[in-house]
C-alpha atoms as a PDB file:
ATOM      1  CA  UNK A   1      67.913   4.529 -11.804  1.00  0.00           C
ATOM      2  CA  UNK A   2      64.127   3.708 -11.401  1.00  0.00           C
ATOM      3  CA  UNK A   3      61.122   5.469 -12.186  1.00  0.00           C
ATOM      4  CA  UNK A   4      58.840   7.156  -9.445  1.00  0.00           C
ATOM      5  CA  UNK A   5      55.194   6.359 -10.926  1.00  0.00           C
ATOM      6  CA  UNK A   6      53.279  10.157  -9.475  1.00  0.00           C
ATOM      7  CA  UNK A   7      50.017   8.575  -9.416  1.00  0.00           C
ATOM      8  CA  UNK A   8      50.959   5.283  -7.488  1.00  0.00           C
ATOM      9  CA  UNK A   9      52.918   7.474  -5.042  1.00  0.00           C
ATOM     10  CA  UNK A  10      49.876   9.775  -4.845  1.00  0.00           C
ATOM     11  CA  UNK A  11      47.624   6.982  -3.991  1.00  0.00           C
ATOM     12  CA  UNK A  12      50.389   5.554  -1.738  1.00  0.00           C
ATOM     13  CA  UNK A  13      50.902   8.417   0.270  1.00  0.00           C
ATOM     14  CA  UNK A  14      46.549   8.815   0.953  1.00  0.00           C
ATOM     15  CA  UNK A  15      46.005   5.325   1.696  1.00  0.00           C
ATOM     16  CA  UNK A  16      44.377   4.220   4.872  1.00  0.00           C
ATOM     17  CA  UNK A  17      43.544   8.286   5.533  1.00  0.00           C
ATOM     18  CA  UNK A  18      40.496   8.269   2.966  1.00  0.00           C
ATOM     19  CA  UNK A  19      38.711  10.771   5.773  1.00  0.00           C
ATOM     20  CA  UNK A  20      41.111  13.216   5.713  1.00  0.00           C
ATOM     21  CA  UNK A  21      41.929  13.213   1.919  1.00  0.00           C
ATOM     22  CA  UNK A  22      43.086  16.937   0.995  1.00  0.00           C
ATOM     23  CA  UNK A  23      41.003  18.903  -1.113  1.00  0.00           C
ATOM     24  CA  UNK A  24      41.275  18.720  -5.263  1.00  0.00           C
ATOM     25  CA  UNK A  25      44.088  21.660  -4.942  1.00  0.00           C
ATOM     26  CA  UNK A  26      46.115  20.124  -2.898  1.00  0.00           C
ATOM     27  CA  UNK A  27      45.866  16.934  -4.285  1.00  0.00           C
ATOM     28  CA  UNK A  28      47.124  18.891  -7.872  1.00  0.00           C
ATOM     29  CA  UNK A  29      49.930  20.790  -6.131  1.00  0.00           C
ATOM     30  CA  UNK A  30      50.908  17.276  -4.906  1.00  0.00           C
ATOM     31  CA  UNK A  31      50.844  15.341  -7.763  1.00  0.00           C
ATOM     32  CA  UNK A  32      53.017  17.700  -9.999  1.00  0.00           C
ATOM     33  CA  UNK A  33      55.601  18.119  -7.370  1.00  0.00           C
ATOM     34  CA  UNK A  34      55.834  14.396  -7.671  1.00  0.00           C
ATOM     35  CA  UNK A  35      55.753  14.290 -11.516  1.00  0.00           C
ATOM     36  CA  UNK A  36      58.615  16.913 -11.775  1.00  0.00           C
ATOM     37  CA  UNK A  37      60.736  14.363  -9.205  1.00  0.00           C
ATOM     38  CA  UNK A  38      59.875  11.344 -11.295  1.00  0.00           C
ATOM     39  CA  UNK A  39      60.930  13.567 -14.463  1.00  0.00           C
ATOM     40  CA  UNK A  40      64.474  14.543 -12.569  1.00  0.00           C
ATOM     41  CA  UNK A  41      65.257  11.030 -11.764  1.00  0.00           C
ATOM     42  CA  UNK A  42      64.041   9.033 -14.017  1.00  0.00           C
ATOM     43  CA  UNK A  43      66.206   6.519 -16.034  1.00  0.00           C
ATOM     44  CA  UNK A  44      67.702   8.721 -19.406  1.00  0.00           C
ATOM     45  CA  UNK A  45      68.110   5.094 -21.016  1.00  0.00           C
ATOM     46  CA  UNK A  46      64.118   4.664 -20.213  1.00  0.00           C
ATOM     47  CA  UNK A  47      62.743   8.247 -20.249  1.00  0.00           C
ATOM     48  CA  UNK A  48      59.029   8.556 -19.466  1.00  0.00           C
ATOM     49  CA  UNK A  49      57.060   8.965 -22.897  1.00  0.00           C
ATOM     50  CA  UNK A  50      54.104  11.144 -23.820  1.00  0.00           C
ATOM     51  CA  UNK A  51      51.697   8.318 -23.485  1.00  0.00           C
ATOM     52  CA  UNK A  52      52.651   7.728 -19.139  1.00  0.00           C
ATOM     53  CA  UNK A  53      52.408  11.594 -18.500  1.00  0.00           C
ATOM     54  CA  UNK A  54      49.505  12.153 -20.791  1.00  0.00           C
ATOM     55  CA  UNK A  55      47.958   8.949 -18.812  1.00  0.00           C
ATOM     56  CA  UNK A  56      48.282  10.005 -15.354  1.00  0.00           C
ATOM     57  CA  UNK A  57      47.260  13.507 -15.571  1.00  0.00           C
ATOM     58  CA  UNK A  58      44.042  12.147 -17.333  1.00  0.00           C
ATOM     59  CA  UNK A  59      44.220   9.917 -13.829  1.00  0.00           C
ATOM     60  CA  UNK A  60      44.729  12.951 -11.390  1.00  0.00           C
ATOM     61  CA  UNK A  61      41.864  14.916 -13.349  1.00  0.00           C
ATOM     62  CA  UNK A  62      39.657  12.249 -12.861  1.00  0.00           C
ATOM     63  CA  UNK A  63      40.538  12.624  -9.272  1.00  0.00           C
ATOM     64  CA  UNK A  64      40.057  16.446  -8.816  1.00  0.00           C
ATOM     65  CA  UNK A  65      36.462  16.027 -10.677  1.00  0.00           C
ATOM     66  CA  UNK A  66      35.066  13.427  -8.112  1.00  0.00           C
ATOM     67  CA  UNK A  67      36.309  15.425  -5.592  1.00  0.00           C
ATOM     68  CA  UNK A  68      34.518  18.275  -6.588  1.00  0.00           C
ATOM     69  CA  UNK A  69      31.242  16.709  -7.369  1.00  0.00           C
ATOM     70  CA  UNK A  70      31.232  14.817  -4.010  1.00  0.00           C
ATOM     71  CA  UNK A  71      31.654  18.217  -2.526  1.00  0.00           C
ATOM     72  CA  UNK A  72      28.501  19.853  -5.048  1.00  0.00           C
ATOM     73  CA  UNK A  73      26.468  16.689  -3.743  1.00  0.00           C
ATOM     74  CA  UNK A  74      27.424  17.022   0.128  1.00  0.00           C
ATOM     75  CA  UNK A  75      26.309  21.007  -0.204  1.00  0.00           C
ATOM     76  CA  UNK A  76      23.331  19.771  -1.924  1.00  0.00           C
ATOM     77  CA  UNK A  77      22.230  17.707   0.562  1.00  0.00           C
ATOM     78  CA  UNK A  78      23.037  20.020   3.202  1.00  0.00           C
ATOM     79  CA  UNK A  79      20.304  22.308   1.537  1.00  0.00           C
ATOM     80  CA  UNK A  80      17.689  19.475   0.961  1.00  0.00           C
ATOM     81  CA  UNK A  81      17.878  18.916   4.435  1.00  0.00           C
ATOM     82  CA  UNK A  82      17.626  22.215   6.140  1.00  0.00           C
ATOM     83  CA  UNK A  83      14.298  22.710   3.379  1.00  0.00           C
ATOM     84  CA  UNK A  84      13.277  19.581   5.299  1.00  0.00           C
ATOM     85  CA  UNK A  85      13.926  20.518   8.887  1.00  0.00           C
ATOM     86  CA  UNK A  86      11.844  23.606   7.722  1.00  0.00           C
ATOM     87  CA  UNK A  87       9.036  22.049   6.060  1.00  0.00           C
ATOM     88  CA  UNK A  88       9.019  19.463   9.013  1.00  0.00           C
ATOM     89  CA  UNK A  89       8.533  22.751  11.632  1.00  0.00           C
ATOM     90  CA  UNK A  90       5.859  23.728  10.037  1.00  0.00           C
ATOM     91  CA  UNK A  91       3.998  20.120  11.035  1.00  0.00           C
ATOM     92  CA  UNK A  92       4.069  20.317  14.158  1.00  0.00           C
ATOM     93  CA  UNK A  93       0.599  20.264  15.966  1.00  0.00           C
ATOM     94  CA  UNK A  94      -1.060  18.997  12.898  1.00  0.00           C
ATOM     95  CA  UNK A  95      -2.913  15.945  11.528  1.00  0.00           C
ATOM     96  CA  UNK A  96      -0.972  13.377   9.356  1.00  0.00           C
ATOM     97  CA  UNK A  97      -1.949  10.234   7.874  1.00  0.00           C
ATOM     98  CA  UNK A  98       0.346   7.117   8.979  1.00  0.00           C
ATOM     99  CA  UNK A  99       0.174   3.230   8.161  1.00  0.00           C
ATOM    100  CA  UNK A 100      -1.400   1.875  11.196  1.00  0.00           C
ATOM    101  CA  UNK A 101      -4.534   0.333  12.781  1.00  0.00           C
ATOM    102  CA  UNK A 102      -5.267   2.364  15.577  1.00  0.00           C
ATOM    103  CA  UNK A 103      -8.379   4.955  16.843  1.00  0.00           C
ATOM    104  CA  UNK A 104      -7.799   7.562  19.391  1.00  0.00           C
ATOM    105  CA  UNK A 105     -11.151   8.675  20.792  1.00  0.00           C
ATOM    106  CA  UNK A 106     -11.482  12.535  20.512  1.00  0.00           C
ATOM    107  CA  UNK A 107     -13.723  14.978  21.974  1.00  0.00           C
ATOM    108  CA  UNK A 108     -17.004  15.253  23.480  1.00  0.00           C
ATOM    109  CA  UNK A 109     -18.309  13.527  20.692  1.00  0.00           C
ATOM    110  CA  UNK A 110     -16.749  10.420  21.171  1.00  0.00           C
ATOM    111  CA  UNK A 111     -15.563  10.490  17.301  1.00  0.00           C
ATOM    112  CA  UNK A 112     -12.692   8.206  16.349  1.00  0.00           C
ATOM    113  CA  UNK A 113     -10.927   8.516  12.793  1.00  0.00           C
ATOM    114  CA  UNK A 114      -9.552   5.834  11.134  1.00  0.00           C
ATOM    115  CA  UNK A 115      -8.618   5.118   7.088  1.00  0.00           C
ATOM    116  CA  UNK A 116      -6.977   2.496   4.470  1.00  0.00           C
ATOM    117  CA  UNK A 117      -5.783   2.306   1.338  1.00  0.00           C
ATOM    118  CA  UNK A 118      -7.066  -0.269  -1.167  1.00  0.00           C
ATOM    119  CA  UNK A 119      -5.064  -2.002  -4.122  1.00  0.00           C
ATOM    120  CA  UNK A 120      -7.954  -2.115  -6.447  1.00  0.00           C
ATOM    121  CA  UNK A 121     -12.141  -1.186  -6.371  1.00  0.00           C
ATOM    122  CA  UNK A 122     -14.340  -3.585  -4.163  1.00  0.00           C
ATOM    123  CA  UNK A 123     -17.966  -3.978  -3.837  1.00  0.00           C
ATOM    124  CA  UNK A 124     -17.897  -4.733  -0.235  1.00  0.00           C
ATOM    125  CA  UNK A 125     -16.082  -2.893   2.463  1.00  0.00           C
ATOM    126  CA  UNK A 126     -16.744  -3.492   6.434  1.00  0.00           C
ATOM    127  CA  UNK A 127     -14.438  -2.244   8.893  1.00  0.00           C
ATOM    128  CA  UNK A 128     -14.144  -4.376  12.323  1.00  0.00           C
ATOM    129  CA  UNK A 129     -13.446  -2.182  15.354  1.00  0.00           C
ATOM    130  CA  UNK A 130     -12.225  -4.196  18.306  1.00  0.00           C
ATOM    131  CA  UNK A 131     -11.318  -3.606  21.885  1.00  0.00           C
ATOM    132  CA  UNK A 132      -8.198  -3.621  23.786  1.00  0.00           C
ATOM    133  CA  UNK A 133      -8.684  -7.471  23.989  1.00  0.00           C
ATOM    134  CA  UNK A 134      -8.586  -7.872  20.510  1.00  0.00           C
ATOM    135  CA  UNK A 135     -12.885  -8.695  20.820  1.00  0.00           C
ATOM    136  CA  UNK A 136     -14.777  -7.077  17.897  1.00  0.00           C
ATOM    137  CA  UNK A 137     -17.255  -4.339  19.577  1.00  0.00           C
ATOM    138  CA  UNK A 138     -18.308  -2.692  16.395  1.00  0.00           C
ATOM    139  CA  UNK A 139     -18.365  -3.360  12.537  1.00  0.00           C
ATOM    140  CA  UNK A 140     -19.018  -0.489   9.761  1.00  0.00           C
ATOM    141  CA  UNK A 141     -20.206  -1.674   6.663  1.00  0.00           C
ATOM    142  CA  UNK A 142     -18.723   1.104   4.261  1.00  0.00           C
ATOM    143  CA  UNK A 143     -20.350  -0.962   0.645  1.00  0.00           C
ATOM    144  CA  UNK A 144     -18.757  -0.412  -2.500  1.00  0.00           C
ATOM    145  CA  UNK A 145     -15.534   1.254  -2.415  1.00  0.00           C
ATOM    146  CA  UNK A 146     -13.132   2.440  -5.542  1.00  0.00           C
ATOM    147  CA  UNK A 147      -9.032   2.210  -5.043  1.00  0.00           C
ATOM    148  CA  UNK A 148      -6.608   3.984  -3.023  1.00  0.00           C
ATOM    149  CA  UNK A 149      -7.286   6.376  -0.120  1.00  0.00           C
ATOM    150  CA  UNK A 150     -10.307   5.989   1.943  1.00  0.00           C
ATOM    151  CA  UNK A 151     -11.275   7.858   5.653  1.00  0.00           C
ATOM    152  CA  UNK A 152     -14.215   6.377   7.857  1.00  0.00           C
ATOM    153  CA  UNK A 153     -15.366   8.122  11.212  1.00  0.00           C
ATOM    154  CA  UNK A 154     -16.587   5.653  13.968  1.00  0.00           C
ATOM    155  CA  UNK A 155     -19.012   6.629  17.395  1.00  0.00           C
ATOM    156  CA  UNK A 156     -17.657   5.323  20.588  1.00  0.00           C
ATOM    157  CA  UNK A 157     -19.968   3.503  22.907  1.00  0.00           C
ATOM    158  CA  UNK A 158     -21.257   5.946  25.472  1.00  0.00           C
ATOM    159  CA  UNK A 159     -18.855   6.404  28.733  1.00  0.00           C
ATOM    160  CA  UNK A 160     -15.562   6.316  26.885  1.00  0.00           C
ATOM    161  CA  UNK A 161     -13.121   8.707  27.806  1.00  0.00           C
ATOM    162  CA  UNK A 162     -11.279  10.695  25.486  1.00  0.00           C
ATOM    163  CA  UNK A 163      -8.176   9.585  24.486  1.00  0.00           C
ATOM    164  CA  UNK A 164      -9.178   5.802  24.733  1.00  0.00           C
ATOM    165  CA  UNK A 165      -7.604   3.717  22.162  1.00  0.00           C
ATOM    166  CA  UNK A 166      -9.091   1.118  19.889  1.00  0.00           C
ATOM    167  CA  UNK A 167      -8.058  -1.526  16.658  1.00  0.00           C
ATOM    168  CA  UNK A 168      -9.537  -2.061  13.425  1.00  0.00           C
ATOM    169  CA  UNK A 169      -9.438  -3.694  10.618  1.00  0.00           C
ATOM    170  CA  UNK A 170     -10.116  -3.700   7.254  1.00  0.00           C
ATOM    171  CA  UNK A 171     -11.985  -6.936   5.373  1.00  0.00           C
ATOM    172  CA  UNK A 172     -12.394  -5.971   1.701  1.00  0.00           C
ATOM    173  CA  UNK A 173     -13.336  -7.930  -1.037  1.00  0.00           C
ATOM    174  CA  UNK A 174     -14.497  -7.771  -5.135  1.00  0.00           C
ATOM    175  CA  UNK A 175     -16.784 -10.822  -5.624  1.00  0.00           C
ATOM    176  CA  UNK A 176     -15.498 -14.008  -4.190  1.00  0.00           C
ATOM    177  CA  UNK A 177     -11.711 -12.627  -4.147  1.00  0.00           C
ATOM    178  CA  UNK A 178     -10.194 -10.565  -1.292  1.00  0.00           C
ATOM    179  CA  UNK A 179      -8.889  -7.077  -2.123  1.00  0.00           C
ATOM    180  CA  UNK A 180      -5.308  -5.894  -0.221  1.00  0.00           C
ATOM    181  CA  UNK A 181      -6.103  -3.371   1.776  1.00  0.00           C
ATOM    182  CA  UNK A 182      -3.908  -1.241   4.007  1.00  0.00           C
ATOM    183  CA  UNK A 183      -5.098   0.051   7.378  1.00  0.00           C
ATOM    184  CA  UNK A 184      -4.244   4.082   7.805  1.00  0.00           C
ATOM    185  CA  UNK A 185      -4.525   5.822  11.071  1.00  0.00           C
ATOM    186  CA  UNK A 186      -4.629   9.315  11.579  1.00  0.00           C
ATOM    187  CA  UNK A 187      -1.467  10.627  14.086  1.00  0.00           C
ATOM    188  CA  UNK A 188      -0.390  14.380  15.627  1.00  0.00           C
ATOM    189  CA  UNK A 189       3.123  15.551  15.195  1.00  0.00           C
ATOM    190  CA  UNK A 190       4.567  17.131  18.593  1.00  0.00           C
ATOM    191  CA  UNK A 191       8.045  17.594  17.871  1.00  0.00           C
ATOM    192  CA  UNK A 192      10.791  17.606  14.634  1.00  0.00           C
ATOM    193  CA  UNK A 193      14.843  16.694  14.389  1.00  0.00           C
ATOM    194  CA  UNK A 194      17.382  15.610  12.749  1.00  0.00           C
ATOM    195  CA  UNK A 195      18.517  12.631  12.776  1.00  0.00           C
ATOM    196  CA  UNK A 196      21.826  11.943  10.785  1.00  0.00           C
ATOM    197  CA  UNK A 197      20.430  12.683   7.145  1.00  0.00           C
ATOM    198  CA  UNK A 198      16.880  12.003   8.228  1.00  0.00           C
ATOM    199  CA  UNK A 199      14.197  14.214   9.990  1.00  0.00           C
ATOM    200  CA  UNK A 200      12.214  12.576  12.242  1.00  0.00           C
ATOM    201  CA  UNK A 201       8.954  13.304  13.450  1.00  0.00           C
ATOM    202  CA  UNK A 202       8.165  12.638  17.283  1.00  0.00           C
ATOM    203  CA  UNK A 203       3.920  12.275  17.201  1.00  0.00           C
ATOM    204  CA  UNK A 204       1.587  11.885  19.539  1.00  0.00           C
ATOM    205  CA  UNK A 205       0.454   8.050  19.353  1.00  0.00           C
ATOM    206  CA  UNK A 206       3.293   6.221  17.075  1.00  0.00           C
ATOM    207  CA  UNK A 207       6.516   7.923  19.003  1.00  0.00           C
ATOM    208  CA  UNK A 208       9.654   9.025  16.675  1.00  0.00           C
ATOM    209  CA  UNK A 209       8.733   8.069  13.097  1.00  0.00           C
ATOM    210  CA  UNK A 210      10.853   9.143   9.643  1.00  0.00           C
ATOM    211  CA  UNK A 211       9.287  11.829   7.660  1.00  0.00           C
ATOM    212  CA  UNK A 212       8.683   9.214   4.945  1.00  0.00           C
ATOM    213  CA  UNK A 213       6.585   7.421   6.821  1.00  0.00           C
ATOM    214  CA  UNK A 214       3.743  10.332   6.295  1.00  0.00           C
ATOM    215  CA  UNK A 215       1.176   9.183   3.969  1.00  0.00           C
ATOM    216  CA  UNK A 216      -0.660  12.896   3.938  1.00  0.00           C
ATOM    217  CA  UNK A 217      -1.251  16.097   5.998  1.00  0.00           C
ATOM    218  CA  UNK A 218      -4.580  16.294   7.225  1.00  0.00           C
END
């Protein structure tokens, strides 16, 4: 009479439902109901040893533990999340800091706020403002500048209307050699979800951007 193998039956029986695979219980309860038929029938000429039974409840242990620790990382995440969705709330009509060339004017003032980010120091800095034509209307010559984060305020020309949106860009340089530089603009979050596993934040300027995409909180 042949041998029923518990663990190939196990894995038999689950196949092609991976979804709806029971819980690490269940999946126990099943495996020595299968063991104890595979014990009743098998072949007294060819018993099962020590070594096969010993093997395949190392096999169904293995199972139960990934079970459980893809259920410990699925509750885990659930948390991160929600401290996401919460942390995200709390943005909501503020200032944040997003990789991107663009000026809103603001105020009475006229005052636009721009940024970037540079790779490494430079001894010359200008920033190029230009027009919705892509025409350079302005340049700010910021001089020496040391690396990473850097914020620059720029006048509109008088009769601009708040709101009105302009370009820049950055043109940085350490002797003869250009410096990488990465143009920051400054954005308003309106609005937080969930999207999947990722909160999104809907802002004022760039639309619906990931939460990652923040380079700081103004």
């Amino acid at each position: 009479m042949a041998t029923i193998d518990a663990f190939t039956a196990l894995n038999s029986a689950s196949t092609g439902n991976t979804a709806t695979t029971a819980n690490a219980a269940g999946s126990a309860d099943r495996f020595l109901k299968l063991l104890v038929t595979q014990m009743q029938n098998q072949d007294p000429l060819n018993p099962l040893d020590n070594a096969q039974v010993t093997s395949q409840m190392a096999q169904i242990n293995t199972v139960s533990g990934v079970e459980k620790l893809n259920e410990t990382v699925a509750g885990l995440n659930r948390q991160f999340l929600q401290m996401q969705a919460l942390q995200g709330a709390s943005l909501v009509g503020r200032a944040v800091t997003l990789q991107g060339n663009l000026m809103h004017v603001q105020g009475e003032e006229r005052a636009a706020a721009g940024g970037f980010e540079l790779a490494a120091p430079a001894d010359r800095v200008r920033v190029e403002v230009l027009n919705g034509a892509g025409r350079v209307i302005d340049t700010l010559d910021l001089g020496a500048q040391t690396a990473g984060r850097q914020g620059f305020e720029w006048q509109a020309p008088a009769g601009t209307t708040e709101g009105s949106e302009f370009s820049f860009r950055v043109i940085a340089t350490s002797g003869a050699a250009a410096v990488q530089a990465t143009a920051l603009m400054r954005d308003e979050v309106q609005a937080v979800s969930l999207s999947g596993d990722t909160l999104r934040l809907d802002t004022r300027w760039s639309g619906a951007i990931d939460y990652s995409a923040v380079r700081a909180i103004n």
